[in-house]
Protein backbone atom coordinates (compact mmCIF):
# COMPACT_ATOMS: atom_id res chain seq x y z
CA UNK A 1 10.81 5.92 2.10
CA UNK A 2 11.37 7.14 5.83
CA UNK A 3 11.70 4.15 8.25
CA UNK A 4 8.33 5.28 9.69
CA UNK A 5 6.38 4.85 6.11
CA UNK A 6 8.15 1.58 6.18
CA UNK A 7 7.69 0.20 9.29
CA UNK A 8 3.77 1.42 9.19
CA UNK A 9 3.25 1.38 5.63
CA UNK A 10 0.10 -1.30 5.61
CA UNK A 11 -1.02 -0.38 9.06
CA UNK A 12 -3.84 2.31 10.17
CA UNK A 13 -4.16 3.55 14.02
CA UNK A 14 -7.24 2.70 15.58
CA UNK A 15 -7.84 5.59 18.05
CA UNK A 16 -10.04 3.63 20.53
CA UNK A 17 -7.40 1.62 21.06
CA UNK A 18 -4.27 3.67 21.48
CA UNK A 19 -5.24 3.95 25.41
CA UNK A 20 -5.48 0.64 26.42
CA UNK A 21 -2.21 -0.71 24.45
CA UNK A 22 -0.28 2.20 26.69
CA UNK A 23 -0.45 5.10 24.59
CA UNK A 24 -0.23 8.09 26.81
CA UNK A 25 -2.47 11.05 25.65
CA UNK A 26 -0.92 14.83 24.92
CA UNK A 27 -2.89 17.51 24.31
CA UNK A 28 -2.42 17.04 20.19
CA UNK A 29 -1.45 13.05 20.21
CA UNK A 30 -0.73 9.91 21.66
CA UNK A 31 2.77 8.78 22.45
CA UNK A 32 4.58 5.05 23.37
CA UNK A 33 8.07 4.43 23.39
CA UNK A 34 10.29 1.72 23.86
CA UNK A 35 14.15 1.20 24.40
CA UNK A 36 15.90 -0.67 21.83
CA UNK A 37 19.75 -1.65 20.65
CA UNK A 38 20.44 -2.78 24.21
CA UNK A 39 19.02 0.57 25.66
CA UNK A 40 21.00 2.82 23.29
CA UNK A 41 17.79 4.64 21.73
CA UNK A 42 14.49 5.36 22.14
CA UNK A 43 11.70 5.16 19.71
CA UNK A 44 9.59 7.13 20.22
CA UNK A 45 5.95 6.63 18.23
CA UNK A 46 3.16 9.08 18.22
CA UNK A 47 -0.62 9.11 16.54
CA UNK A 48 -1.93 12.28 16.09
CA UNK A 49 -5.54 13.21 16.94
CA UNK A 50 -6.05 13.91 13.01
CA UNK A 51 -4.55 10.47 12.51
CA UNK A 52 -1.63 11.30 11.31
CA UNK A 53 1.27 9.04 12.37
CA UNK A 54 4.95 10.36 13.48
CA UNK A 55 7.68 8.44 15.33
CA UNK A 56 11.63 9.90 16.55
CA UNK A 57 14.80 8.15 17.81
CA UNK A 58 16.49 9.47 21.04
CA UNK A 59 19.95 8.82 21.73
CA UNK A 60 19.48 7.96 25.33
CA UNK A 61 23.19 8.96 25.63
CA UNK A 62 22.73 12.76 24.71
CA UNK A 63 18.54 12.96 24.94
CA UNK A 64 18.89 14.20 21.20
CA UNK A 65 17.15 13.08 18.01
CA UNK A 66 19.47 10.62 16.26
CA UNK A 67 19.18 11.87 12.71
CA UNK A 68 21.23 9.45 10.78
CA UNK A 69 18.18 6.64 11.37
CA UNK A 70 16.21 8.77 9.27
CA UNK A 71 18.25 9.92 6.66
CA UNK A 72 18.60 8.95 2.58
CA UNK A 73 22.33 9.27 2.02
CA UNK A 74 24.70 6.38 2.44
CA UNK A 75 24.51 5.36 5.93
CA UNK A 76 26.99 3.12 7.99
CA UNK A 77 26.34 -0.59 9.00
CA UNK A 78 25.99 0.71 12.30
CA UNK A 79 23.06 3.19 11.34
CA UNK A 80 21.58 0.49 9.28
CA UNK A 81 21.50 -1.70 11.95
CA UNK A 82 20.08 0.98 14.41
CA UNK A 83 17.24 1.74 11.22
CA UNK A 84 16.65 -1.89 10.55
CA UNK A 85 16.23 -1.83 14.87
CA UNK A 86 14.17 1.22 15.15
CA UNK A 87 11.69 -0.57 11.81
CA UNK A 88 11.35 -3.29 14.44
CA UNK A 89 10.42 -1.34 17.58
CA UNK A 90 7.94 0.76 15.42
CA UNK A 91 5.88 -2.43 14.45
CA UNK A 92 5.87 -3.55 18.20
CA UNK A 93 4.53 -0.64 19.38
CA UNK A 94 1.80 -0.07 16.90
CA UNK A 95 0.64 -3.72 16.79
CA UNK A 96 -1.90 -3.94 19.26
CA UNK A 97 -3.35 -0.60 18.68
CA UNK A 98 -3.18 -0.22 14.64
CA UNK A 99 -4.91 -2.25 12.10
CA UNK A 100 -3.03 -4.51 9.04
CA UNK A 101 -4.86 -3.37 6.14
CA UNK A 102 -3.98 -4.98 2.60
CA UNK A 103 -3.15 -2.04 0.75
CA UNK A 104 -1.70 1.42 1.09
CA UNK A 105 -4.01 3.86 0.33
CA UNK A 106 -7.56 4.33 1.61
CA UNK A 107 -8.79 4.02 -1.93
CA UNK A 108 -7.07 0.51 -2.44
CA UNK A 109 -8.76 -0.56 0.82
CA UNK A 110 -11.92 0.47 0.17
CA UNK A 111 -12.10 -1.14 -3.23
CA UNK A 112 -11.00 -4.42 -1.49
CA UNK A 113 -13.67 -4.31 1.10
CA UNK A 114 -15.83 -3.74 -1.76
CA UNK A 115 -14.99 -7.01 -3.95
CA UNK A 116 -14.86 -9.16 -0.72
CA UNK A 117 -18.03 -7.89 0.47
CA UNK A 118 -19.75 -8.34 -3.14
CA UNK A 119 -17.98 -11.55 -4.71
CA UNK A 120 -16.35 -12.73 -1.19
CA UNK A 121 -12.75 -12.60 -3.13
CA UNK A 122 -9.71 -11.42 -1.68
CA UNK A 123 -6.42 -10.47 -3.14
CA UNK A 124 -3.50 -12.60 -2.46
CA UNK A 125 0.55 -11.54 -2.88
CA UNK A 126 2.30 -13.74 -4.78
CA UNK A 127 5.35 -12.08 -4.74
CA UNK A 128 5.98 -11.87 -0.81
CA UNK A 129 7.70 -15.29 -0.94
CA UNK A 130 10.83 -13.33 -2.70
CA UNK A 131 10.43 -10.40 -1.25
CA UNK A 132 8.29 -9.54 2.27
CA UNK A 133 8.50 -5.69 1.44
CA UNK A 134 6.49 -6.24 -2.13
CA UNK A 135 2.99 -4.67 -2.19
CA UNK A 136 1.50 -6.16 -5.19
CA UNK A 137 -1.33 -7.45 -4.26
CA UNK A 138 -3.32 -9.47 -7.35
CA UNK A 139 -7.64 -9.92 -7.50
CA UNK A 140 -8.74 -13.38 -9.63
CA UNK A 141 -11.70 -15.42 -11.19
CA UNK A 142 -11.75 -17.85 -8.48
CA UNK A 143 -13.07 -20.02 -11.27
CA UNK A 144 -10.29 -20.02 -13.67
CA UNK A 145 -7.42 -18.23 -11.67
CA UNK A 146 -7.20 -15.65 -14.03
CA UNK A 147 -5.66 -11.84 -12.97
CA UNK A 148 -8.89 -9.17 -13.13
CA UNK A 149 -7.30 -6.21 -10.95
CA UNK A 150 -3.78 -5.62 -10.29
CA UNK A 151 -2.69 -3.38 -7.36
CA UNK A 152 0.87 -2.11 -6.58
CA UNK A 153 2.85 0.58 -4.85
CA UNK A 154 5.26 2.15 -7.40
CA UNK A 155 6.58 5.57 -7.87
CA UNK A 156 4.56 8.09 -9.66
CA UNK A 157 6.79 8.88 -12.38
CA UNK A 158 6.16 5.58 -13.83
CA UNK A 159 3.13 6.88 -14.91
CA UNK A 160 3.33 10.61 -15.84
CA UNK A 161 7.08 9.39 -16.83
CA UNK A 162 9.18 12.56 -15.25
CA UNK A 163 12.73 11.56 -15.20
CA UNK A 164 13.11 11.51 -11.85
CA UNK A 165 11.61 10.45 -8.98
CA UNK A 166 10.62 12.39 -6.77
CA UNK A 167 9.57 10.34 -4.24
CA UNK A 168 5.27 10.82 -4.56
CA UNK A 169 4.62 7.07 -4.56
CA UNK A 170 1.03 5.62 -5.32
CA UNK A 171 -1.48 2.96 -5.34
CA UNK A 172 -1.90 1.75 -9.20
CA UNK A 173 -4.44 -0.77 -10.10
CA UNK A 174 -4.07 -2.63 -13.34
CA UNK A 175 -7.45 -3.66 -14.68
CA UNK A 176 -8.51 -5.27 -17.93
CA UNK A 177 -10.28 -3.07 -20.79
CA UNK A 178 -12.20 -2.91 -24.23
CA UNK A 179 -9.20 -2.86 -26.75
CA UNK A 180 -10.95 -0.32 -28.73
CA UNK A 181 -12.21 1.69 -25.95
CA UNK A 182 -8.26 1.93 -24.36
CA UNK A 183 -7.39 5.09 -26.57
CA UNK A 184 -10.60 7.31 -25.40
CA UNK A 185 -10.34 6.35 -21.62
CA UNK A 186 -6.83 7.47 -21.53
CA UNK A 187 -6.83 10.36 -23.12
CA UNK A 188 -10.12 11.44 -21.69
CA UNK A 189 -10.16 10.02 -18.04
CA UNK A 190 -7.86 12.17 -15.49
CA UNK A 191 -6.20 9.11 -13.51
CA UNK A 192 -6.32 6.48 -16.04
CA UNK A 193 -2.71 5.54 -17.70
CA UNK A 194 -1.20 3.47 -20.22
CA UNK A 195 -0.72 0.18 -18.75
CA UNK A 196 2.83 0.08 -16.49
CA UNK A 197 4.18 -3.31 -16.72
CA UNK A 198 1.70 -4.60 -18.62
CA UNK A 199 0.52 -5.53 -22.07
CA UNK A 200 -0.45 -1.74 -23.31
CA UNK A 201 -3.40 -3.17 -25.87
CA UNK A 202 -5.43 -4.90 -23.12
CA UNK A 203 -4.64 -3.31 -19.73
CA UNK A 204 -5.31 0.12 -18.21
CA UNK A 205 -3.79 1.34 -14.75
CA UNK A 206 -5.65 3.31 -12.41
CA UNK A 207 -4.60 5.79 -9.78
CA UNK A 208 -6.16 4.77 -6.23
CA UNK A 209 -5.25 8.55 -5.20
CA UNK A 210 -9.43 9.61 -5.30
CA UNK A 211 -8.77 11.41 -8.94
CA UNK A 212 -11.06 8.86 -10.43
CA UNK A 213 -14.02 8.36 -7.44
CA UNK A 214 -14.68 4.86 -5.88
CA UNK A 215 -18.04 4.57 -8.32
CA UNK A 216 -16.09 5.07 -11.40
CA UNK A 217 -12.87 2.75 -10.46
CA UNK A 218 -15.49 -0.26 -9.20
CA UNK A 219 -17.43 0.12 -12.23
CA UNK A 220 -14.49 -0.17 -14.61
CA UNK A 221 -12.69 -3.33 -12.38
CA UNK A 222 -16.14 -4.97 -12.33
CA UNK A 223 -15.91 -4.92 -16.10
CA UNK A 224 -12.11 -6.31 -15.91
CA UNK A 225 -13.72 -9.21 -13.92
CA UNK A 226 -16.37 -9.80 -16.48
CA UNK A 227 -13.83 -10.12 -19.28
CA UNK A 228 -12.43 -13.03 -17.12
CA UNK A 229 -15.97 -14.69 -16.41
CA UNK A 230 -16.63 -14.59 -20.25
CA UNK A 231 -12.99 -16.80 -20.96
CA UNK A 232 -14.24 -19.00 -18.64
CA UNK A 233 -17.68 -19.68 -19.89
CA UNK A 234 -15.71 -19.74 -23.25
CA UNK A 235 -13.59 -22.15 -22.37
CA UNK A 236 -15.97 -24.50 -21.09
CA UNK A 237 -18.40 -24.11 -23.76
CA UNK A 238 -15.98 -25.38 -26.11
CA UNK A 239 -14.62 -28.18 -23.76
CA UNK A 240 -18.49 -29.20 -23.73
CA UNK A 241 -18.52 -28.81 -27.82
């Protein structure tokens, strides 16, 4: 992951914005910069009109790119630092201008604006308190707490299971399924998996990479939720009993 994925990774320009929160305006993007380790760099962050998102460091020393911030070999604890730095001027920069969004991909997003909007539920992150980097983001019954949708940000190859990785990392949602109904969907549904991390027998994942469109992946998790709603009325019907 460049430091730019991972400084931005949750966070989507809003191009009405970029003006007033001191973009400056090129004739392809928008730029803003800021010094940072003591006025040693420059980071330099642009939004293209298209919406894609760049950023640079410039050693202020030289006026060159400073390559080593970005680069995936072993790096020294000064580079690190200047990484770790340049992570931290990125988010600045984009805060007032780009919007926190709960997931990584588009698809993830809109599938969360979906279940709020329907069933006013929201997914919450219970693994953050370890670890502020994890992604996993986790949809419940509000009634009975139980999981209904599973989303994380893993590698690819998990999946398709290539040996290596190759970097192409995805949006997976883990959703409950008919048992007897698991065999057909996977080998008949482009996007749908074997369960990763999950029991195999009552769990499907789901790419949120728009192989499998939004009608199709709400239909199925609205059916993951329903398997929850029926343990609950279960459960309380024999409570009442």
């Amino acid at each position: 992951m460049t430091p730019e994925e991972k400084a931005l990774i949750r966070m989507k320009p809003d191009i009405s914005k970029l003006r007033g929160a001191g973009f400056e305006e090129k004739d392809e993007y928008f730029i803003k910069t800021a010094v940072f380790m003591n006025g040693e760099f420059l980071a330099e962050l642009r939004v293209y009109k298209d919406g894609r998102v760049g950023g640079r460091v410039i050693d202020l020393a030289t006026e060159d790119e400073y390559l080593p911030v970005g680069s995936s070999a072993r790096i020294s604890p000064y580079v690190s630092l200047a990484r770790e730095k340049y992570i931290e001027a990125l988010r600045e920069l984009a805060k007032p201008a780009f919007v926190f969004q709960p997931f990584v991909s588009d698809q993830a997003n809109r599938l969360a604006r979906y279940l709020y909007e329907t069933f006013g539920e929201e997914p919450d992150f219970p693994f953050q308190a370890k670890n502020d980097d994890d992604l996993t983001g986790v949809f419940r019954n509000p009634k009975n707490r139980r999981w209904y949708g599973l989303v994380m940000h893993i590698p690819r190859s998990k999946l398709t299971k290539l040996r290596r990785d190759d970097g192409d990392f995805v949006d997976v949602l883990n959703i409950k399924h008919d048992d007897k109904a698991i065999p057909d969907i996977i080998s008949g549904t482009p996007g749908i998996y074997p369960a990763w991390h999950m029991q195999k027998k009552h769990w499907i994942s789901v790419v949120l990479d728009d192989t499998l469109p939004d009608p199709a992946v709400i239909d199925l998790v609205c059916q993951s939720r329903n398997f929850t709603l029926s343990a609950s009325s279960k459960k309380r019907s024999k409570n009442e009993n």
